[in-house]
Protein backbone atom coordinates (compact mmCIF):
# COMPACT_ATOMS: atom_id res chain seq x y z
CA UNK A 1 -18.66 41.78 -9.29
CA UNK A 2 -21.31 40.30 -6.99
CA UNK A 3 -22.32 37.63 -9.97
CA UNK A 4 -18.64 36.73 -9.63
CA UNK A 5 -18.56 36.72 -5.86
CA UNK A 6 -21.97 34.28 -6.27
CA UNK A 7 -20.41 31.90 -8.96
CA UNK A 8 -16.79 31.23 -6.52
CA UNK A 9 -19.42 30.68 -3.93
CA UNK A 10 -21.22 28.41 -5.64
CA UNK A 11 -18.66 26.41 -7.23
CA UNK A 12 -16.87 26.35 -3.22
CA UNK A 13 -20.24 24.77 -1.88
CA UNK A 14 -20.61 22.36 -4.30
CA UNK A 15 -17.27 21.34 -4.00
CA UNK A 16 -17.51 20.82 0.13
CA UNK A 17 -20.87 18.92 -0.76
CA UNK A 18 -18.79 16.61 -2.99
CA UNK A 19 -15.50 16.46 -0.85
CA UNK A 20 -18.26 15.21 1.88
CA UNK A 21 -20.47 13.30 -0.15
CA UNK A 22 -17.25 10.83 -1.21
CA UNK A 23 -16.16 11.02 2.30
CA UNK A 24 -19.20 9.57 3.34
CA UNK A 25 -19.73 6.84 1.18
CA UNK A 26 -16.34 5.62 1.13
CA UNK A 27 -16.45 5.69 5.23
CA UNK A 28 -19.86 3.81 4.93
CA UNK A 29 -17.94 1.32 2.74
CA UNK A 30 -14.83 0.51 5.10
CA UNK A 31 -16.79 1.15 8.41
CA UNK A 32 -20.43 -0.10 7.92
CA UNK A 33 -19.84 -2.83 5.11
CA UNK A 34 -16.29 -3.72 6.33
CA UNK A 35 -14.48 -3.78 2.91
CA UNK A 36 -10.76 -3.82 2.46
CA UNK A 37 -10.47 -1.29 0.09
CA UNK A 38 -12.71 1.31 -1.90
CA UNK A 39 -11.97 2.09 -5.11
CA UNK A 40 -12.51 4.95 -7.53
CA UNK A 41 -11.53 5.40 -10.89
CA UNK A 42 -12.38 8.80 -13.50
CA UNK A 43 -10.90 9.90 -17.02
CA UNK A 44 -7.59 11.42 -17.33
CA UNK A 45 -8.97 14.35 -18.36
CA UNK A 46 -11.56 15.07 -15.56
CA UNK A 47 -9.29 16.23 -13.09
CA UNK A 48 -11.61 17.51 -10.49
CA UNK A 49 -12.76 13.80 -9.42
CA UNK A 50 -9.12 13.21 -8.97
CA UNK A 51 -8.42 16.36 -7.48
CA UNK A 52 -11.58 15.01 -4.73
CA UNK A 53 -10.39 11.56 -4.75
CA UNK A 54 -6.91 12.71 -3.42
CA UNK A 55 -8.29 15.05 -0.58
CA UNK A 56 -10.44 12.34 1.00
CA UNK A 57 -7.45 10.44 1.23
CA UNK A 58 -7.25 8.21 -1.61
CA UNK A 59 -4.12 6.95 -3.51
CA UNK A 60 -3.13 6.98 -7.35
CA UNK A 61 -2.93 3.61 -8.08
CA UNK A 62 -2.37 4.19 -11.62
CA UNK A 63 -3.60 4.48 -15.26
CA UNK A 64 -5.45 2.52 -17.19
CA UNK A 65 -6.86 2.39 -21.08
CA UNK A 66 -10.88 1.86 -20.44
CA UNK A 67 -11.67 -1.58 -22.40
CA UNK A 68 -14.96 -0.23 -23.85
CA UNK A 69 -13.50 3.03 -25.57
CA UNK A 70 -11.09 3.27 -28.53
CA UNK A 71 -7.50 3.78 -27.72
CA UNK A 72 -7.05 7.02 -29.97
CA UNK A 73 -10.24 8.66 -27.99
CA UNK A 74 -9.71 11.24 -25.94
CA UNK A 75 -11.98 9.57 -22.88
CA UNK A 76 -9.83 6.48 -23.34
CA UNK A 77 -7.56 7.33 -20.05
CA UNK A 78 -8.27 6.43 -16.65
CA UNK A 79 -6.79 7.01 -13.33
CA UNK A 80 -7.16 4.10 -10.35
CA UNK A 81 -7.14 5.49 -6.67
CA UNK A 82 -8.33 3.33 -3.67
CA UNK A 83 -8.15 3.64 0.12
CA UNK A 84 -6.95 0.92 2.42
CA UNK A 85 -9.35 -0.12 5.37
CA UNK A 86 -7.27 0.49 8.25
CA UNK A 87 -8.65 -2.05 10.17
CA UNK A 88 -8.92 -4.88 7.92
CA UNK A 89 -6.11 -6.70 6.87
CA UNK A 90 -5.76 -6.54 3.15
CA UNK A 91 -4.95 -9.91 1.50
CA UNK A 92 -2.10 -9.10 -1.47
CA UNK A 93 -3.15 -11.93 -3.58
């Protein structure tokens, strides 16, 4: 029971260091560097990055089919998110 307790605490703190983590470097990106968006992208299939990606305030933009792997592998997915820079007008070209 305790190695149980251990392994949900374990998993908990590394997700809070990775919520932060991407918190941080996509703040660093629209404060500090002043871009207009941040972008992120993972596999289909990896839903904790997405699962992240959405808590720190990031949008689904949409799918994609990665250019560099085949179409009928399984890795071949991708999902788009990004995050606006409030302050910075973005240019919709």
């Amino acid at each position: 029971m305790l190695r149980n307790w251990l392994a949900i605490q374990k998993r908990s703190m590394e997700t809070r260091f990775c919520d932060r983590g991407c918190h941080c470097l996509f703040k660093y990106g629209l404060d500090s560097l002043q871009f207009d968006k941040v972008v992120s992208f993972t596999s289909a299939i990896n839903v904790n990055p997405e699962k992240v990606m959405k808590k720190i305030g990031m949008t689904k933009m949409g799918k994609f089919d990665h250019p560099k792997i085949e179409v009928n592998n399984i890795l071949c997915k991708y999902v788009l998110c990004e995050i606006k820079n409030p302050k910075k007008r973005v240019r919709e070209d």
